[in-house]
Structures are given as structure tokens and as C-alpha cells.
N, C-alpha and C. Protein backbone atom coordinates (compact mmCIF):
# COMPACT_ATOMS: atom_id res chain seq x y z
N UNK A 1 -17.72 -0.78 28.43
CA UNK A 1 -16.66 -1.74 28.59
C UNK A 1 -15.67 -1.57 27.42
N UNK A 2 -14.56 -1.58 27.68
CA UNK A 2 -13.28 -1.64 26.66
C UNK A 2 -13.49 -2.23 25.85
N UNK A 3 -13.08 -2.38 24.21
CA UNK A 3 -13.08 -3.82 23.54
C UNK A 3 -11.01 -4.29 23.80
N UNK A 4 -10.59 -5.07 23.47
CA UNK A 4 -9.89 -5.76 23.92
C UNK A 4 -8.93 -5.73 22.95
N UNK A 5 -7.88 -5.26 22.96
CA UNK A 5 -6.77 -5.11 21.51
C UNK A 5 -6.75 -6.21 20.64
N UNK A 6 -6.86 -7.24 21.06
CA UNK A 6 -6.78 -8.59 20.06
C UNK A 6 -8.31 -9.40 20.24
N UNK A 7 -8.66 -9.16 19.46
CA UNK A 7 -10.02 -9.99 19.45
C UNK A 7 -9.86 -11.56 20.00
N UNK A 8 -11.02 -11.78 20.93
CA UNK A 8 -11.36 -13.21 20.97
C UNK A 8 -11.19 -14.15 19.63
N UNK A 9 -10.56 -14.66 20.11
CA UNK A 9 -10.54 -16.08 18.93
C UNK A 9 -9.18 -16.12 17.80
N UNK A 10 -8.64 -14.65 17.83
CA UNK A 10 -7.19 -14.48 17.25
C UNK A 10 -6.15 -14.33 17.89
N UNK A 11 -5.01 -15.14 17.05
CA UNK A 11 -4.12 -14.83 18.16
C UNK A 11 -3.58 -13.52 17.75
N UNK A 12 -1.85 -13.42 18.50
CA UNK A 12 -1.68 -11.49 18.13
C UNK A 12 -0.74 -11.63 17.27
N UNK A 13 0.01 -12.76 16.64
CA UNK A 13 0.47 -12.62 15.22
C UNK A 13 -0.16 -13.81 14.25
N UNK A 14 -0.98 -13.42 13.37
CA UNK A 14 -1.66 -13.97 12.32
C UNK A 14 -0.88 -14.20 10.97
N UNK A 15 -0.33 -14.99 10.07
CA UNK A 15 0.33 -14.58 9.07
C UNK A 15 -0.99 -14.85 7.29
N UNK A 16 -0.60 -13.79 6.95
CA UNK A 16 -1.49 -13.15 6.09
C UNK A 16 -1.30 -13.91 4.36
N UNK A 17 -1.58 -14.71 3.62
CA UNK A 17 -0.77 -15.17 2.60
C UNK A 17 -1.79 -14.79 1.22
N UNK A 18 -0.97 -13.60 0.64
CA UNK A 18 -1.91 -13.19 -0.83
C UNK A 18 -1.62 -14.11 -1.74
N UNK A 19 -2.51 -14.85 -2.58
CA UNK A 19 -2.45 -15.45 -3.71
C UNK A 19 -3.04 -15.40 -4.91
N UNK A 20 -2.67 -16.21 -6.28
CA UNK A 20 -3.35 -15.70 -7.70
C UNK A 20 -4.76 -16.67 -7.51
N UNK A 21 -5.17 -17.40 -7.11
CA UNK A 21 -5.98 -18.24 -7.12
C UNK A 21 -6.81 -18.43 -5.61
N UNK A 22 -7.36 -17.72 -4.95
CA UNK A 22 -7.77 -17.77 -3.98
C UNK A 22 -8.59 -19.14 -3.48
N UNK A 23 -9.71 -19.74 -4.05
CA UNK A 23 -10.52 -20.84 -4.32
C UNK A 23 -9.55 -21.65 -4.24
N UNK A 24 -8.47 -21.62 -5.59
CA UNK A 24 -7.88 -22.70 -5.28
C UNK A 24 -6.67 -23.42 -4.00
N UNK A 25 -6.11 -22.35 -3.31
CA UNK A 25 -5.57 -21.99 -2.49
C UNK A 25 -6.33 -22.49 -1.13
N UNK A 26 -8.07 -22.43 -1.05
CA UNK A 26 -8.54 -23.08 -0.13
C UNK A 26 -8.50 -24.49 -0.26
N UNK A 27 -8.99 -24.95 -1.38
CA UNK A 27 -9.38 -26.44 -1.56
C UNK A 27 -7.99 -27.17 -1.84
N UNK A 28 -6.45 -26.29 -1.77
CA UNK A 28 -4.99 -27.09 -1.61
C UNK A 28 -5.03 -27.10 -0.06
N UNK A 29 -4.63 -25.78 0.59
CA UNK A 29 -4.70 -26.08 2.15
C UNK A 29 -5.59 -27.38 2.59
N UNK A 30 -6.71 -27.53 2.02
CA UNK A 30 -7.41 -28.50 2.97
C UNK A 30 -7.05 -29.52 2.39
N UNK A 31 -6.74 -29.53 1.23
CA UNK A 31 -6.18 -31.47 1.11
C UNK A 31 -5.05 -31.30 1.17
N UNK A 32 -3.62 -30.46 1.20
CA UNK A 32 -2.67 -30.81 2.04
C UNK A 32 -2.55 -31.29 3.26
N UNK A 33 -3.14 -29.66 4.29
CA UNK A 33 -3.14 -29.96 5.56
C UNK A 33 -4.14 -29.85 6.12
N UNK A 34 -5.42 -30.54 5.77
CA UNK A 34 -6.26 -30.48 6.71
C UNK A 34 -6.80 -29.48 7.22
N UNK A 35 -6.84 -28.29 6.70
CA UNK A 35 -7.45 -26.91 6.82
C UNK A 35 -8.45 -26.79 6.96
N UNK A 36 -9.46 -26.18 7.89
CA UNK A 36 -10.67 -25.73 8.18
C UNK A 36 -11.04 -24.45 7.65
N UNK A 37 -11.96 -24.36 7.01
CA UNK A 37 -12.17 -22.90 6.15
C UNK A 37 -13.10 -22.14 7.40
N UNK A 38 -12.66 -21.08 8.33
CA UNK A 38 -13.07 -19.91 9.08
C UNK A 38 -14.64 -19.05 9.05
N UNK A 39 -13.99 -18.82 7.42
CA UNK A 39 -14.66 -17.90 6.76
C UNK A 39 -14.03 -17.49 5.59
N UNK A 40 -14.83 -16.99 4.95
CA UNK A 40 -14.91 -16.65 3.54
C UNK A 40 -15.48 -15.20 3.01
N UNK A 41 -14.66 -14.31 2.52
CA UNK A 41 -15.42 -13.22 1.80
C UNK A 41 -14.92 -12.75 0.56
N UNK A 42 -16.38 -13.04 -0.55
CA UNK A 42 -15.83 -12.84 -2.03
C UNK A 42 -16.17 -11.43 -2.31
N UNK A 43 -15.36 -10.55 -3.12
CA UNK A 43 -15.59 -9.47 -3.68
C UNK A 43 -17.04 -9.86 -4.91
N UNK A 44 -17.13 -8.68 -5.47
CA UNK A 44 -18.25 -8.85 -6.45
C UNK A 44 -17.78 -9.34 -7.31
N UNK A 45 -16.49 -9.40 -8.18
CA UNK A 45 -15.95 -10.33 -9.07
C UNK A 45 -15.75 -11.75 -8.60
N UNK A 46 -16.04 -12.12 -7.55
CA UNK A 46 -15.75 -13.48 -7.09
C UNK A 46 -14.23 -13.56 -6.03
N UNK A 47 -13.66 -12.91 -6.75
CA UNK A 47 -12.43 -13.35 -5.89
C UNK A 47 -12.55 -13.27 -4.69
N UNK A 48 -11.69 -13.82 -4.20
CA UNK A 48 -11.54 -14.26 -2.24
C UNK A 48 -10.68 -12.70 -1.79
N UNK A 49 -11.67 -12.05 -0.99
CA UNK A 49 -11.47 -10.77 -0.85
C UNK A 49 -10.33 -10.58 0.74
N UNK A 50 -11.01 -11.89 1.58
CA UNK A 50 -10.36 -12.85 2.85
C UNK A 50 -11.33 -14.00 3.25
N UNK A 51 -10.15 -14.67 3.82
CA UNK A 51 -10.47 -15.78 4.02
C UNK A 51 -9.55 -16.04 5.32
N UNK A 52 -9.74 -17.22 6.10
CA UNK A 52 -9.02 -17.77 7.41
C UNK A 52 -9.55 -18.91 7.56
N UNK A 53 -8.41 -19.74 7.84
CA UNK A 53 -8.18 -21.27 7.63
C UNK A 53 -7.80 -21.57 9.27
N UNK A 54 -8.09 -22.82 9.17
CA UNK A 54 -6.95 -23.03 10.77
C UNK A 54 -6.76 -24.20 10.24
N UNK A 55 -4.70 -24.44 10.56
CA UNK A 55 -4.21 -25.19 10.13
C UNK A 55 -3.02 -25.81 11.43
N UNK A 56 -3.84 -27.11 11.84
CA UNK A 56 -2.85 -27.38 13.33
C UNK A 56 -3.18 -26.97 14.15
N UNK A 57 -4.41 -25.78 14.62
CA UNK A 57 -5.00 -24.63 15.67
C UNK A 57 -4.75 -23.47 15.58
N UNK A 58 -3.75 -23.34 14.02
CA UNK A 58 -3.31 -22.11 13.66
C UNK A 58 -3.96 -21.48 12.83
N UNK A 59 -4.26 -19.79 12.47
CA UNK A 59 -4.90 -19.21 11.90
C UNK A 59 -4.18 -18.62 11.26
N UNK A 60 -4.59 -18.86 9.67
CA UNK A 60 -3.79 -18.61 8.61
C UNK A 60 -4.90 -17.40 7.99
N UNK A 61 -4.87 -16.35 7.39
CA UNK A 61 -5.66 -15.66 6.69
C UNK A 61 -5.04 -15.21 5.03
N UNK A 62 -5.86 -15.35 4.07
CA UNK A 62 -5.38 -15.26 2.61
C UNK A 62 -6.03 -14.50 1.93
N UNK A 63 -6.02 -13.39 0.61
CA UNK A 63 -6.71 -13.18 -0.04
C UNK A 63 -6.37 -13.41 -1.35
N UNK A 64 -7.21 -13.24 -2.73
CA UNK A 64 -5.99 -12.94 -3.95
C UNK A 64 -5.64 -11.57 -3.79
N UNK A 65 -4.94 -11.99 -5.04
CA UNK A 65 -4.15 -10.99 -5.24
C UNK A 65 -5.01 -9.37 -5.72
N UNK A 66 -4.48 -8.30 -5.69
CA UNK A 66 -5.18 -6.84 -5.28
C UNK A 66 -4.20 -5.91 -5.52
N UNK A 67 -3.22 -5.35 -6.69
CA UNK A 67 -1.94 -5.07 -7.00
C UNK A 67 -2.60 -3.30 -6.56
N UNK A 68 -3.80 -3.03 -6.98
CA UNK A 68 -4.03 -1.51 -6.65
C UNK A 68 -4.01 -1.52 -5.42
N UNK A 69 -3.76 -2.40 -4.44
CA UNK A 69 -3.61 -1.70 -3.10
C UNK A 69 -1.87 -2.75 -2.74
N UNK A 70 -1.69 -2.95 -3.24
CA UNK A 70 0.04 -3.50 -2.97
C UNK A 70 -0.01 -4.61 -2.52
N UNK A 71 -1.64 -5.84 -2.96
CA UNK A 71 -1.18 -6.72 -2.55
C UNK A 71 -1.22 -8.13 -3.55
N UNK A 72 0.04 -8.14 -3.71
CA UNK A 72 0.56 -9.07 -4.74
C UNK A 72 1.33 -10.17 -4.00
N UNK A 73 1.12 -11.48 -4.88
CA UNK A 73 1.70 -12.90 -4.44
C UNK A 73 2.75 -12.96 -5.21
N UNK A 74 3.37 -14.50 -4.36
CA UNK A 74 5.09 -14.21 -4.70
C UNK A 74 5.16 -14.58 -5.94
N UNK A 75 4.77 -15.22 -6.69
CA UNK A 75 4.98 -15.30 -8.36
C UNK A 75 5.05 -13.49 -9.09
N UNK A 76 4.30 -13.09 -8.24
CA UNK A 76 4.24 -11.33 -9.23
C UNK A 76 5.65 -11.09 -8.98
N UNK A 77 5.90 -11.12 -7.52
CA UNK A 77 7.39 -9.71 -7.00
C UNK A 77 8.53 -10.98 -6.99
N UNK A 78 8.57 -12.13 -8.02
CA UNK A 78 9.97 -13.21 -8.33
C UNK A 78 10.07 -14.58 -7.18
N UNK A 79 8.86 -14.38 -5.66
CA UNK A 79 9.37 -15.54 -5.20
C UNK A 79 8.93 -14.71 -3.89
N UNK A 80 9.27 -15.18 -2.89
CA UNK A 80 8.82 -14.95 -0.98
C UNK A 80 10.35 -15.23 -0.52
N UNK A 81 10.54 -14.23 0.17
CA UNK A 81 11.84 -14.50 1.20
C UNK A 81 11.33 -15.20 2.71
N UNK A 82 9.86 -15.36 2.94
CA UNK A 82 9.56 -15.98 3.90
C UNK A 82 8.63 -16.93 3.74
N UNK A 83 9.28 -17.89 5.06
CA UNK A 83 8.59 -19.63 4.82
C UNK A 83 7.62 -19.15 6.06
N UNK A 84 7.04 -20.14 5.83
CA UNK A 84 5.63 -20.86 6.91
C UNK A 84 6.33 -22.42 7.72
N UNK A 85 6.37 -22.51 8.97
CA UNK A 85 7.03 -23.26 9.37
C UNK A 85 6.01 -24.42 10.24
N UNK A 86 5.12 -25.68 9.95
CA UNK A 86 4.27 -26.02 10.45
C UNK A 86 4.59 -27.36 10.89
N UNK A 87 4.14 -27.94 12.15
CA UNK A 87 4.48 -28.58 13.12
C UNK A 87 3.18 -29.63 12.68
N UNK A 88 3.19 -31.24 11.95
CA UNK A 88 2.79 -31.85 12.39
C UNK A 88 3.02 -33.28 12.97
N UNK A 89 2.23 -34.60 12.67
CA UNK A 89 2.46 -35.55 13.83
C UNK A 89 3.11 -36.42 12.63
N UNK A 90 3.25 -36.17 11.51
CA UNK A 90 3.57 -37.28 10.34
C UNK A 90 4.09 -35.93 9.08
N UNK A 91 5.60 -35.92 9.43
CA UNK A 91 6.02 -35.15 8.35
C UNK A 91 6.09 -36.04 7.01
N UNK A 92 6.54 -37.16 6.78
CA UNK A 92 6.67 -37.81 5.44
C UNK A 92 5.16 -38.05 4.69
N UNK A 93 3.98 -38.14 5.59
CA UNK A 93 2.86 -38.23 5.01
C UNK A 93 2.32 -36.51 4.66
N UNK A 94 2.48 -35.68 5.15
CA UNK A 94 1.56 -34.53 4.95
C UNK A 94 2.55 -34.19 3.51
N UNK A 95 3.90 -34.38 3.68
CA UNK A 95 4.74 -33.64 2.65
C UNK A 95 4.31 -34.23 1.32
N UNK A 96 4.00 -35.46 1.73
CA UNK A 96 3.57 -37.21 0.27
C UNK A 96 2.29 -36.14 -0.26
N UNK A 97 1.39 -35.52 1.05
CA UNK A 97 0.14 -35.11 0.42
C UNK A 97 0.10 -34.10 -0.46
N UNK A 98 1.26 -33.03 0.04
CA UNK A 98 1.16 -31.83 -0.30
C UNK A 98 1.57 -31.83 -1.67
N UNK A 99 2.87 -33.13 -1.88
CA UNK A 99 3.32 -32.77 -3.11
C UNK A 99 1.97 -33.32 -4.55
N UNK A 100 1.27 -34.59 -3.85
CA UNK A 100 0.23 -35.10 -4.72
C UNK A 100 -0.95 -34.02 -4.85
N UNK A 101 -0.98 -33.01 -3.87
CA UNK A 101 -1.84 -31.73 -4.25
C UNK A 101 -1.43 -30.97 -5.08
N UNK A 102 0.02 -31.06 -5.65
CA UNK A 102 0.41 -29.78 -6.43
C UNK A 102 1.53 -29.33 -5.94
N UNK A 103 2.37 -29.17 -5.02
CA UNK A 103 2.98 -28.82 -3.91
C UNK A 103 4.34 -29.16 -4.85
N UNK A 104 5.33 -28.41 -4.60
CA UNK A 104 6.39 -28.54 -5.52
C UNK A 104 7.42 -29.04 -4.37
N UNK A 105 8.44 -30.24 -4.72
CA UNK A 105 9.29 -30.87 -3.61
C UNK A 105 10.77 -29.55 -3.51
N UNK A 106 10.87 -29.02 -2.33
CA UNK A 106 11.98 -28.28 -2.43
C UNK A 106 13.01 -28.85 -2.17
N UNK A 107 13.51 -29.62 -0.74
CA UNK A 107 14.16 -29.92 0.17
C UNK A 107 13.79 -31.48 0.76
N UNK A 108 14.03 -32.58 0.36
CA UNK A 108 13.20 -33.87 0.94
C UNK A 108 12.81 -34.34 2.53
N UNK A 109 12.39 -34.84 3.19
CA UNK A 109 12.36 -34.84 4.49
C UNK A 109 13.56 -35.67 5.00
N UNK A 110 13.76 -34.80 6.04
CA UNK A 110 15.26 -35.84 6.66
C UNK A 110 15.08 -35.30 7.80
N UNK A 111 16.22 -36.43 8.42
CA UNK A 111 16.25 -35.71 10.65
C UNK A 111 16.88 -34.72 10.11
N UNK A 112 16.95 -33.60 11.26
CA UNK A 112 17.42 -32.77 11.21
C UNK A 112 18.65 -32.65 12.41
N UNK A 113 19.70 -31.73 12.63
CA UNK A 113 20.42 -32.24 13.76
C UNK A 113 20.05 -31.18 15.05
N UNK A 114 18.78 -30.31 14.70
CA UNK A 114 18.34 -30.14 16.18
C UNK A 114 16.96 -30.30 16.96
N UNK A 115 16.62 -31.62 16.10
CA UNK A 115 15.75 -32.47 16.64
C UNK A 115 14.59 -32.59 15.76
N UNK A 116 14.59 -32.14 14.92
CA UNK A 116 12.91 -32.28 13.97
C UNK A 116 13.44 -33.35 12.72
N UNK A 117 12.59 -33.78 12.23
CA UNK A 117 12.38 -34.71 11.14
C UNK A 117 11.85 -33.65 10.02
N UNK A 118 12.54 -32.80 9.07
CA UNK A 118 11.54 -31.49 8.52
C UNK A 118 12.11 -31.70 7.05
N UNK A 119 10.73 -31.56 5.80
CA UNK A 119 11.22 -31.24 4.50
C UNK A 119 10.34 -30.09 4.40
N UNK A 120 11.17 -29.27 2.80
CA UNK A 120 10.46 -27.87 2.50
C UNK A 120 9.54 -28.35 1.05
N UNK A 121 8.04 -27.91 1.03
CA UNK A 121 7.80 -27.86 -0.75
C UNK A 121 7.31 -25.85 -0.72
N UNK A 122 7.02 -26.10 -1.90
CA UNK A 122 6.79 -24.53 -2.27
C UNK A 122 4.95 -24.98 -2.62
N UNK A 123 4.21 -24.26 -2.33
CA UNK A 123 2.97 -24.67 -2.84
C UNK A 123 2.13 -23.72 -4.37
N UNK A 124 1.58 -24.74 -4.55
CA UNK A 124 1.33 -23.82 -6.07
C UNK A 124 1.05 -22.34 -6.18
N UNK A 125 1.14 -21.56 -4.85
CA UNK A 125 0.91 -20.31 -5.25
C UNK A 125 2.03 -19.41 -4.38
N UNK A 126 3.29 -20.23 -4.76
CA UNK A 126 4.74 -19.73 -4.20
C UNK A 126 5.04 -19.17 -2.91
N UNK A 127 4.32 -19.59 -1.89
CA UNK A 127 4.69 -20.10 -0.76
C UNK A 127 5.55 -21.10 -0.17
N UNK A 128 6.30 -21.03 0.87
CA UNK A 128 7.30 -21.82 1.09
C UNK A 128 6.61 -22.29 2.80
N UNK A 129 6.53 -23.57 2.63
CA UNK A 129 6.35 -24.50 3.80
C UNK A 129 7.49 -25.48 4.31
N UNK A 130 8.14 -25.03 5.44
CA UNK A 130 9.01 -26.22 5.84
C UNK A 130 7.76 -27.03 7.19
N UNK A 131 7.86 -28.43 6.49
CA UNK A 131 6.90 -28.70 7.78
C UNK A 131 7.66 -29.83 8.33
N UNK A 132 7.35 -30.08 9.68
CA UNK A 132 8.36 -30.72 10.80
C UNK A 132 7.48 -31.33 11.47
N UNK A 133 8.42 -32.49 11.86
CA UNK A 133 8.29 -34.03 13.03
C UNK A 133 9.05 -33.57 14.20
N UNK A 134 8.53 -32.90 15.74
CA UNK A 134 9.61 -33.05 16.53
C UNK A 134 9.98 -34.37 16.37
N UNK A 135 11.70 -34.74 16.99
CA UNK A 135 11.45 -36.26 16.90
C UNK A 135 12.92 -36.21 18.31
N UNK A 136 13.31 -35.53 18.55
CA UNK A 136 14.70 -35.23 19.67
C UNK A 136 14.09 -33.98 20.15
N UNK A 137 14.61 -34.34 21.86
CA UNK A 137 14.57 -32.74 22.35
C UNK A 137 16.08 -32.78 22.42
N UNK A 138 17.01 -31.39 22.07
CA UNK A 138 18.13 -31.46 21.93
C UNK A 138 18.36 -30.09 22.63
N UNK A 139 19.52 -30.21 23.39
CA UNK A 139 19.49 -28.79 24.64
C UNK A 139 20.11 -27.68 23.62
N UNK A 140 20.01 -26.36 23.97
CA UNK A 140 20.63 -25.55 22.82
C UNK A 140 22.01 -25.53 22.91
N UNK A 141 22.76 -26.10 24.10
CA UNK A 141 24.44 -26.29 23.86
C UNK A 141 24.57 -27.49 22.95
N UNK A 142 23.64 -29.08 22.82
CA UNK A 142 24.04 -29.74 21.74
C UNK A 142 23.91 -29.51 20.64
N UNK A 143 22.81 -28.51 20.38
CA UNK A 143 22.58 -27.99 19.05
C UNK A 143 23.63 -27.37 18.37
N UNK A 144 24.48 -26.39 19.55
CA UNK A 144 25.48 -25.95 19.36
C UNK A 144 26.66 -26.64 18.81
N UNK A 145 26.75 -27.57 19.47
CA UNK A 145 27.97 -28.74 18.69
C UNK A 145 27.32 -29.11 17.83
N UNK A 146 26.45 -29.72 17.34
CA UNK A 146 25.81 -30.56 16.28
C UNK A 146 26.45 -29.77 15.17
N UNK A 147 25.76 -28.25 15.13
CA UNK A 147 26.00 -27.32 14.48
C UNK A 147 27.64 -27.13 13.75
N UNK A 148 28.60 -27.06 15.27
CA UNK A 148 29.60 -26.66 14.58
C UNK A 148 30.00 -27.84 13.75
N UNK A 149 29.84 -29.19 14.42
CA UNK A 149 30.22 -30.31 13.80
C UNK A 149 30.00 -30.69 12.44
N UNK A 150 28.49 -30.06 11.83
CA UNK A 150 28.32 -29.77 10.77
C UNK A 150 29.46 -29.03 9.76
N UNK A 151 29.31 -27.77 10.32
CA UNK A 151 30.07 -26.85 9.45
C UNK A 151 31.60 -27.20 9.59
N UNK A 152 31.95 -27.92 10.57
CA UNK A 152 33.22 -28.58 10.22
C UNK A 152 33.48 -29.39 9.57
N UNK A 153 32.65 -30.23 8.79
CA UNK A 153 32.27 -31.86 8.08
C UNK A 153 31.95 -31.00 6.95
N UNK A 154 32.02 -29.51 6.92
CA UNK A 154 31.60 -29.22 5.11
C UNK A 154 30.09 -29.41 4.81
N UNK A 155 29.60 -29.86 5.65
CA UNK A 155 27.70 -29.35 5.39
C UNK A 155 26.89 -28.19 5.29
């Protein structure tokens, strides 16, 4: 029998997040957001060699950091050009949590004008989380005006 290109139980894009503190990186996910630890595998020095969380039903996978094979967190290479974008049922409370975990405030929570309630923090191991309240379904032509209406008002 075939095995199956994407394994049971993963989905087919996973996002991968290297950090300096692996341990600690588990025990923030779970008191931010409620993270379920997967699994766990420590190298012989201890460090978190991988790991996978599910966060929302989502599968997050992390290791530390590992510079002899190119894999370094965003504090090493100045910062991450990419956010993590997570959907839950109480944006002002998870953001309250994240920042009392450590979680650095980027962006405060506010509506947004194409329908989410969303603020950004950076988490202690320079990751960027915008996390969101749907709170409007808004068609993509009002988004469209919202939009220009914005950038016409100088926002």
C-alpha cells in the first residue's frame, strides 16, 4: 500500500517557529494560548530538538535554535518579516494573557475595517502574532471602499 504524501494527523502547510529558549517557548504558548504540547524531542544537551503544539486545532512545530544547520531565531538574523495570524473567540483577553506572559504589546486591539477585532504582540522569542475576533462579515467590494476611504482620510 502507498504511504500517503501528507501524513495522517498533519495538515500540508505546518508553520515551523525556531527559538532561543525552547522549554520556555512551550510553557508561553500554553499560558498564552492554550497550547497542547504534541510531542516533544530533546537533543542530548537538552534542548528542544522538535516539538508540536496545537494552537486553536492548529499545528504549530518549534525547535531551538541550531545555527550549524541554518536554523536561527529572529533575535539572531534582527527580527521576522513574518507574522502568525491566529483566530480566537476573545481577542482582548488572549492578547491581556499574552502580554502578562511576557508578550510584548505591538499594535493594541481595535475593530478593524474588514471585519476582525485584531491586535499584534511580538512574543518573547521575536515572533509576531496578530490575533483576531471575527466580529463583521464584510463583502470584498466593502472592504474595498472601507479601504479606499481609509487611505483617503490619511490612515
Amino acid at each position: 500500500m502507498p504511504v500517503a504524501p501528507v501524513p495522517d494527523g498533519y495538515p500540508a502547510l505546518t508553520p515551523y517557529l525556531i527559538v532561543a529558549d525552547g522549554a520556555g517557548a512551550l510553557a508561553f504558548y500554553r499560558q498564552a494560548f492554550g497550547a497542547t504540547v504534541r510531542m516533544t524531542l530533546q537533543g542530548p544537551d537538552g534542548r528542544i530538538g522538535h516539538a508540536e503544539l496545537m494552537i486553536g486545532g492548529s499545528l504549530i512545530m518549534l525547535a531551538d535554535e541550531h545555527p550549524a544547520i541554518g536554523a536561527v531565531a529572529p533575535p539572531t538574523v534582527g527580527g521576522t518579516p513574518v507574522g502568525l495570524h491566529l483566530y480566537v473567540a476573545d481577542v482582548d483577553a488572549v492578547v491581556a494573557r499574552a502580554v502578562e506572559a511576557g508578550a510584548r504589546l505591538v499594535h493594541p486591539v481595535e475593530d478593524k475595517f474588514y471585519g476582525d477585532r485584531l491586535g499584534t504582540i511580538e512574543d518573547p522569542f521575536g515572533h509576531r502574532w496578530h490575533i483576531s475576533t471575527h466580529i463583521e462579515d464584510v463583502s470584498p467590494e466593502e472592504i474595498g471602499r472601507r479601504a479606499a476611504a481609509l487611505q483617503g482620510a490619511g490612515a
